[in-house]
Protein backbone atom coordinates (compact mmCIF):
# COMPACT_ATOMS: atom_id res chain seq x y z
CA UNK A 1 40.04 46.58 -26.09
CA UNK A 2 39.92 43.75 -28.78
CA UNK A 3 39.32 39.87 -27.77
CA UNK A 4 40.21 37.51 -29.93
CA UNK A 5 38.00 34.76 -30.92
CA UNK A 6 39.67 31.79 -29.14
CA UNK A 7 39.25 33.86 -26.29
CA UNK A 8 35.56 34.94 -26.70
CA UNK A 9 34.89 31.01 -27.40
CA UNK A 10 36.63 29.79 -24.37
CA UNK A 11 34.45 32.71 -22.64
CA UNK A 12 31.15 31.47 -24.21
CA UNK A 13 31.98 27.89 -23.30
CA UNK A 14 32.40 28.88 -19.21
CA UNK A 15 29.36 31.15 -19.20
CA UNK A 16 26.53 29.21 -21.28
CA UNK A 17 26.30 26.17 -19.20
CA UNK A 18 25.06 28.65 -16.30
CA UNK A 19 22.17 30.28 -18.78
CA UNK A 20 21.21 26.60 -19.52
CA UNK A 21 17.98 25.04 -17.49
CA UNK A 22 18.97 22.67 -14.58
CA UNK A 23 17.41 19.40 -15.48
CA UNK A 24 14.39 18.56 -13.12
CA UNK A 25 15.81 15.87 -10.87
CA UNK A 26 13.43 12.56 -10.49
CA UNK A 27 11.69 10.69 -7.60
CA UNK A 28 13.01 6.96 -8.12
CA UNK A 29 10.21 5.10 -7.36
CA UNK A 30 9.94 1.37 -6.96
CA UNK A 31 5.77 0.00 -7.25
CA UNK A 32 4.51 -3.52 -8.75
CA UNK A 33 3.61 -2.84 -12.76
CA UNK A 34 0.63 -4.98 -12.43
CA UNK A 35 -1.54 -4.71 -9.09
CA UNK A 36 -4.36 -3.12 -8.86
CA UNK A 37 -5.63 -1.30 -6.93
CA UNK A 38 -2.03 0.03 -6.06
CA UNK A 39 -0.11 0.64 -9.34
CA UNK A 40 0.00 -0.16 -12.35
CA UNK A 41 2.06 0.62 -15.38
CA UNK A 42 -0.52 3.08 -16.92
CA UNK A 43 -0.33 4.58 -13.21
CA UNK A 44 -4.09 3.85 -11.88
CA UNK A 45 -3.50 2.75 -9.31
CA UNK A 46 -3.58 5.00 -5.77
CA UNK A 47 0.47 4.87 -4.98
CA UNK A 48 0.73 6.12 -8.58
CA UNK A 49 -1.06 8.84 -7.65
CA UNK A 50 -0.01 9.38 -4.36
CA UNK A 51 4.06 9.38 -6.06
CA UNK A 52 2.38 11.86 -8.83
CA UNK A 53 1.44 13.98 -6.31
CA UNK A 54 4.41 14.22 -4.13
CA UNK A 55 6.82 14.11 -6.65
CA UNK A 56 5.11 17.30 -8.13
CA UNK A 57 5.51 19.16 -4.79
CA UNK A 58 8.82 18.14 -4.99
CA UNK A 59 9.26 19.55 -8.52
CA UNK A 60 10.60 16.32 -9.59
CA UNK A 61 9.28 13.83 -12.23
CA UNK A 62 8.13 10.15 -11.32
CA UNK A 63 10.84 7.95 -12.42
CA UNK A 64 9.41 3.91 -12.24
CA UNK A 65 11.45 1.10 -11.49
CA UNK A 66 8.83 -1.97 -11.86
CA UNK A 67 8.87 -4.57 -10.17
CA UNK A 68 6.86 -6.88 -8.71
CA UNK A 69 6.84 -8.12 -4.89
CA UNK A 70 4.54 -11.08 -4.97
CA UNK A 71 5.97 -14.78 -5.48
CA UNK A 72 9.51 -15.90 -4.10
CA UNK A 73 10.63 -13.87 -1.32
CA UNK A 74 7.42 -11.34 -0.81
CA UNK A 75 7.81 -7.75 -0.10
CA UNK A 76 11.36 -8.51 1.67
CA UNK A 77 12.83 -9.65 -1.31
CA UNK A 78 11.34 -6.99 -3.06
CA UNK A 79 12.80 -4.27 -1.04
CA UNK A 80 16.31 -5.85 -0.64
CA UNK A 81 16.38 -6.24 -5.10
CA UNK A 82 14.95 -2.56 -5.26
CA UNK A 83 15.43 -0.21 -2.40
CA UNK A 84 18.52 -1.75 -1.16
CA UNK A 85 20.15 -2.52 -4.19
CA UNK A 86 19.83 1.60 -5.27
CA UNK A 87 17.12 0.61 -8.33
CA UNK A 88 14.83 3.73 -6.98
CA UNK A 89 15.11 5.29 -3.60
CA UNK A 90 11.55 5.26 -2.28
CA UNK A 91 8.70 2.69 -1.85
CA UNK A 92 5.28 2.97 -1.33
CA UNK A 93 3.01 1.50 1.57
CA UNK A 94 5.67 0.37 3.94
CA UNK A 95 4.16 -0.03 7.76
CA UNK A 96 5.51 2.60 10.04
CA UNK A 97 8.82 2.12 11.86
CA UNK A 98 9.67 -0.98 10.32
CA UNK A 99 12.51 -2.47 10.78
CA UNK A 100 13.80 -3.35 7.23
CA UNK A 101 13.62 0.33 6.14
CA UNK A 102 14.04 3.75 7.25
CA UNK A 103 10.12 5.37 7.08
CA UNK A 104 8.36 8.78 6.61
CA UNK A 105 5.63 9.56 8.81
CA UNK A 106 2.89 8.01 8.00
CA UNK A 107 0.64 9.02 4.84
CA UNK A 108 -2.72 6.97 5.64
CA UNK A 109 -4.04 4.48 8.32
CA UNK A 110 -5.75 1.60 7.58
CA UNK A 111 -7.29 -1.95 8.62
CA UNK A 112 -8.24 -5.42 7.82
CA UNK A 113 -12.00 -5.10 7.40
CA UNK A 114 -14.56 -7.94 7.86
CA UNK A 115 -16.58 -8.36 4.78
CA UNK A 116 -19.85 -10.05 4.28
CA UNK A 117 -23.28 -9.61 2.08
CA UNK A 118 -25.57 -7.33 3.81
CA UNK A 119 -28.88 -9.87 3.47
CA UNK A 120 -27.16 -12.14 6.14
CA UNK A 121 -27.35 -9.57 8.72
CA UNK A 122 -24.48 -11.52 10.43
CA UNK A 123 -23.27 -10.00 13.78
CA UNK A 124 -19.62 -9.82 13.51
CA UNK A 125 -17.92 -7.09 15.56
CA UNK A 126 -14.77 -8.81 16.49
CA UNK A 127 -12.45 -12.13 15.84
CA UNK A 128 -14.09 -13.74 18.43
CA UNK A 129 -17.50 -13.14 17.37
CA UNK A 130 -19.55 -16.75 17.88
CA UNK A 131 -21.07 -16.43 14.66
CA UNK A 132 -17.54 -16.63 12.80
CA UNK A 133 -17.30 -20.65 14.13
CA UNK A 134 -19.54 -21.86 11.75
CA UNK A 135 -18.76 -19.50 8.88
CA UNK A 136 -16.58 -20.75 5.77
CA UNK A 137 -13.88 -17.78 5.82
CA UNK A 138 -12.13 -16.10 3.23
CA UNK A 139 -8.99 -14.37 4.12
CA UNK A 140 -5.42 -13.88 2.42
CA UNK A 141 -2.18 -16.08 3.53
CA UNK A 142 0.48 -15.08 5.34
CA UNK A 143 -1.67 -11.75 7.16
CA UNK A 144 -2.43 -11.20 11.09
CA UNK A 145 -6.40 -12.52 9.67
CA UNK A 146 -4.60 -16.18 8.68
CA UNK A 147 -2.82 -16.13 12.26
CA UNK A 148 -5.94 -14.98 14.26
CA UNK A 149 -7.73 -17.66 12.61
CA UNK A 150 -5.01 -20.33 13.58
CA UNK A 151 -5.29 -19.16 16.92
CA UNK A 152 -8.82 -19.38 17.94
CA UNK A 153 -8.69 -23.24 16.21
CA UNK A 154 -10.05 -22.16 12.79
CA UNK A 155 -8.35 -24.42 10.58
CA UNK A 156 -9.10 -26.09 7.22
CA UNK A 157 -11.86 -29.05 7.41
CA UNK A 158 -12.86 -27.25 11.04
CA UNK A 159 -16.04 -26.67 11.45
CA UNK A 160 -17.31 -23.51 9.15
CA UNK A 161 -13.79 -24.22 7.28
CA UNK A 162 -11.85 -21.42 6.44
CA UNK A 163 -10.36 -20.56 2.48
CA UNK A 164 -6.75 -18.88 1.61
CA UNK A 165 -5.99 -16.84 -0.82
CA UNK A 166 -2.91 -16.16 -2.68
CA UNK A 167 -3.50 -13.03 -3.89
CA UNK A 168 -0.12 -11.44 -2.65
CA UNK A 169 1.81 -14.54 -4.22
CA UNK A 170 0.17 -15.42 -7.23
CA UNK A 171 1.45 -12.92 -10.43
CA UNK A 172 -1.71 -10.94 -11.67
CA UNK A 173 -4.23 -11.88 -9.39
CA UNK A 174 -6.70 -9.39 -8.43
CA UNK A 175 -8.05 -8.98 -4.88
CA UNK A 176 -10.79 -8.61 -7.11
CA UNK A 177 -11.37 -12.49 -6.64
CA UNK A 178 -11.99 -12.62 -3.08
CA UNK A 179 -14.95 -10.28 -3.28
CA UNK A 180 -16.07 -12.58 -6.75
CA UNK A 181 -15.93 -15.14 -3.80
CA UNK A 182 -18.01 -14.21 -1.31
CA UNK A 183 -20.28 -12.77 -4.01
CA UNK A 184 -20.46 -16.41 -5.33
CA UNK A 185 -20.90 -17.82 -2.27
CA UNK A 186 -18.33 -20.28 -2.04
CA UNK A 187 -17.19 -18.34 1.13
CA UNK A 188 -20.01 -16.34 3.46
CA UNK A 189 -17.33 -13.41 5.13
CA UNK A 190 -13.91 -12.27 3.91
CA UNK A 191 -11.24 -10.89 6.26
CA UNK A 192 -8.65 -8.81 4.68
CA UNK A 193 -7.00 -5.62 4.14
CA UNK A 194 -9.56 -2.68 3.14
CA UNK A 195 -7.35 -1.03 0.79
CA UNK A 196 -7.21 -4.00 -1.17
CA UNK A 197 -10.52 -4.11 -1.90
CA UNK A 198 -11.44 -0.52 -1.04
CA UNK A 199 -11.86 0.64 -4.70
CA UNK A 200 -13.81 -2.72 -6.05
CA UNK A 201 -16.08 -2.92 -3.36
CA UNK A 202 -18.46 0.04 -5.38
CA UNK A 203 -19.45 -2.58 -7.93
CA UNK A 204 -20.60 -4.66 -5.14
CA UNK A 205 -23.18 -2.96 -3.11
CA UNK A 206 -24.80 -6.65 -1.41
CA UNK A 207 -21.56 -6.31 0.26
CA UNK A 208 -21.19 -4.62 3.79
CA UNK A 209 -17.74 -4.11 5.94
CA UNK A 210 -16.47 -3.65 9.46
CA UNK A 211 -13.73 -2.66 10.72
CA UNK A 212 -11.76 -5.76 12.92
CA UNK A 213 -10.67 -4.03 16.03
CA UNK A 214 -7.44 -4.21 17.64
CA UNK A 215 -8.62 -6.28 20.53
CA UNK A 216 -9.70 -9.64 21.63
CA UNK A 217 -12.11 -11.56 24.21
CA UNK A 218 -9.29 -13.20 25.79
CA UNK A 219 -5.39 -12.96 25.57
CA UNK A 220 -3.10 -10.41 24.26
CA UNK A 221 -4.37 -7.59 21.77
CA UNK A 222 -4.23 -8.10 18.66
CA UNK A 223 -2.83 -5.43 15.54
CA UNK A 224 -5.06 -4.67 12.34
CA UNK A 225 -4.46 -1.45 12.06
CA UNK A 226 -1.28 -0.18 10.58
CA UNK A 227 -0.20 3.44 9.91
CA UNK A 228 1.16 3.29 6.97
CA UNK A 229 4.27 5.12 5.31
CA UNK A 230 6.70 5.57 2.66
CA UNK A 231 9.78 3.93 2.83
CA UNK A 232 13.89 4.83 2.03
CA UNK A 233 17.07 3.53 2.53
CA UNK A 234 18.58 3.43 6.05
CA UNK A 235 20.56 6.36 6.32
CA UNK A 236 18.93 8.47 3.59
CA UNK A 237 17.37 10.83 5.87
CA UNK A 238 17.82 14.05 3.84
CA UNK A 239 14.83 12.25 1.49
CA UNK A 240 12.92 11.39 4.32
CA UNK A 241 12.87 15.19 5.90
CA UNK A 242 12.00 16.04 2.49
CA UNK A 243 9.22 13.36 2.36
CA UNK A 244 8.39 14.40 5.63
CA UNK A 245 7.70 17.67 4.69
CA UNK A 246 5.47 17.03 1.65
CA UNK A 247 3.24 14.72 3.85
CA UNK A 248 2.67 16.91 6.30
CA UNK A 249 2.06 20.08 4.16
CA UNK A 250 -0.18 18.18 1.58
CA UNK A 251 -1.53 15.57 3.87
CA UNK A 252 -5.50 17.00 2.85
CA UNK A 253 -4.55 16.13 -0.88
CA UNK A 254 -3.27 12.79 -0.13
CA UNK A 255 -5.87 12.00 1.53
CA UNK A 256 -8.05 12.95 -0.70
CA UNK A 257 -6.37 11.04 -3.49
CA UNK A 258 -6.85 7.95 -1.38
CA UNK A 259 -10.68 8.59 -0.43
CA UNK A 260 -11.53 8.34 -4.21
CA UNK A 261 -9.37 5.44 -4.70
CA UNK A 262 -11.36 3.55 -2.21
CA UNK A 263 -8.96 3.75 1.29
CA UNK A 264 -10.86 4.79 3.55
CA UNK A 265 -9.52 5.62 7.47
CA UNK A 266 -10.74 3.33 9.95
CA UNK A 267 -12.85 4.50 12.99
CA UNK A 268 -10.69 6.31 16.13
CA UNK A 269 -8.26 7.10 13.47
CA UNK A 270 -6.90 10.71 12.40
């Protein structure tokens, strides 16, 4: 039996396409292009990694939307131009079960540290440690250390004093300059988040930290440590069992990836 060779074309043009490779899909990923030490655009920082890694169990490539979630609006406003507006359909470091986003089971824990130069030998175990009243504090705006300090009566001019930072706001700034702070000595203790600081604090070995517990001498407790998670669109919870899933199968690497980038787990934590 003869075909002609309309036919055989036709033929050709309905088989090929199934001979062809599928094009690896991509993990849409939205991270800051210029914040260290969580991503950058040459991908050194540790949710680079941490989207390399998963997106490679996944068999997908990374695909970056950049943008940045300091200034106007903070992270909010950074989720709701990103995430919500279908830019990318993951972000990194979200806190567990919050509210604005539908999140994967957590990835790391971690917790606002106390940090201070080891000569002083200062005895700080909690928020309401005495010594803390007559300490000038460093600490970032708009955190649970700004609003601990505001409740115990710390305030600016106060005795000891206390010192913001805009880190989170300002465009480029490093956490890098709170540690160049105490360092200086133009503040004697820093409260913030470890992983912020987690992978500058080895070129700073006068420096010691400890961990701010999630209590308090009188009152209510008090949260510094978060779980902390990736984040997806509400609804999207095919990507989430599928995040899910590479979390808790590669959870070892991830945390490994974090260890060398500084993140370390807090105490009582798994």
């Amino acid at each position: 039996m003869k075909f002609s060779g309309s036919f055989l074309r036709v033929v050709a043009a309905w088989v090929w396409p199934f001979f062809l490779p599928i094009p690896a899909q991509a993990l849409r990923v939205c991270v800051d292009p210029n914040y260290l030490p969580y991503s950058n655009r040459a991908g050194e920082g540790f949710e680079n990694r941490i989207a390399d890694a998963v997106a490679k169990a996944l068999g997908e490539a990374v695909e970056y939307t950049w943008a940045s979630h300091r200034g106007h609006g903070g992270f909010p406003q950074f989720l709701s131009s990103t995430l919500d507006a279908k830019k990318c359909d993951v972000v990194m470091s979200i806190p567990y079960a919050s509210r604005e986003e539908l999140t994967t089971r957590p990835y790391y824990t971690s917790s606002y540290v106390f940090v201070f130069p080891k000569a002083k030998g200062y005895s700080i175990t909690t928020m309401d440690s005495p010594v803390l009243k007559r300490l000038k504090i460093g600490f970032e705006k708009d955190t649970p250390a700004e609003d601990a300090l505001k409740i115990r009566g710390m305030l600016p001019g106060a005795p000891g004093s206390i010192v913001a930072f805009d880190v989170s706001e300002a465009e480029g700034e490093s956490p890098r300059i709170m540690l160049d702070a105490l360092k200086n000595g133009q503040i004697d203790v820093l409260i913030t988040w470890q992983p912020a600081i987690g992978a500058f604090l080895r070129a700073y070995p006068e420096l010691e930290k400890a961990q701010v517990p999630n209590e308090r001498a009188l009152g209510a407790p008090e949260q510094y440590t978060f779980p902390m998670s990736m984040g997806v669109r509400e609804g999207d919870s095919a990507l989430k069992k599928r995040l899910d899933d590479v979390i808790e199968k590669h959870q070892a690497e991830l945390t490994s990836i974090l260890a060398e980038s500084g993140v370390i787990a807090p105490q009582g934590s798994k």
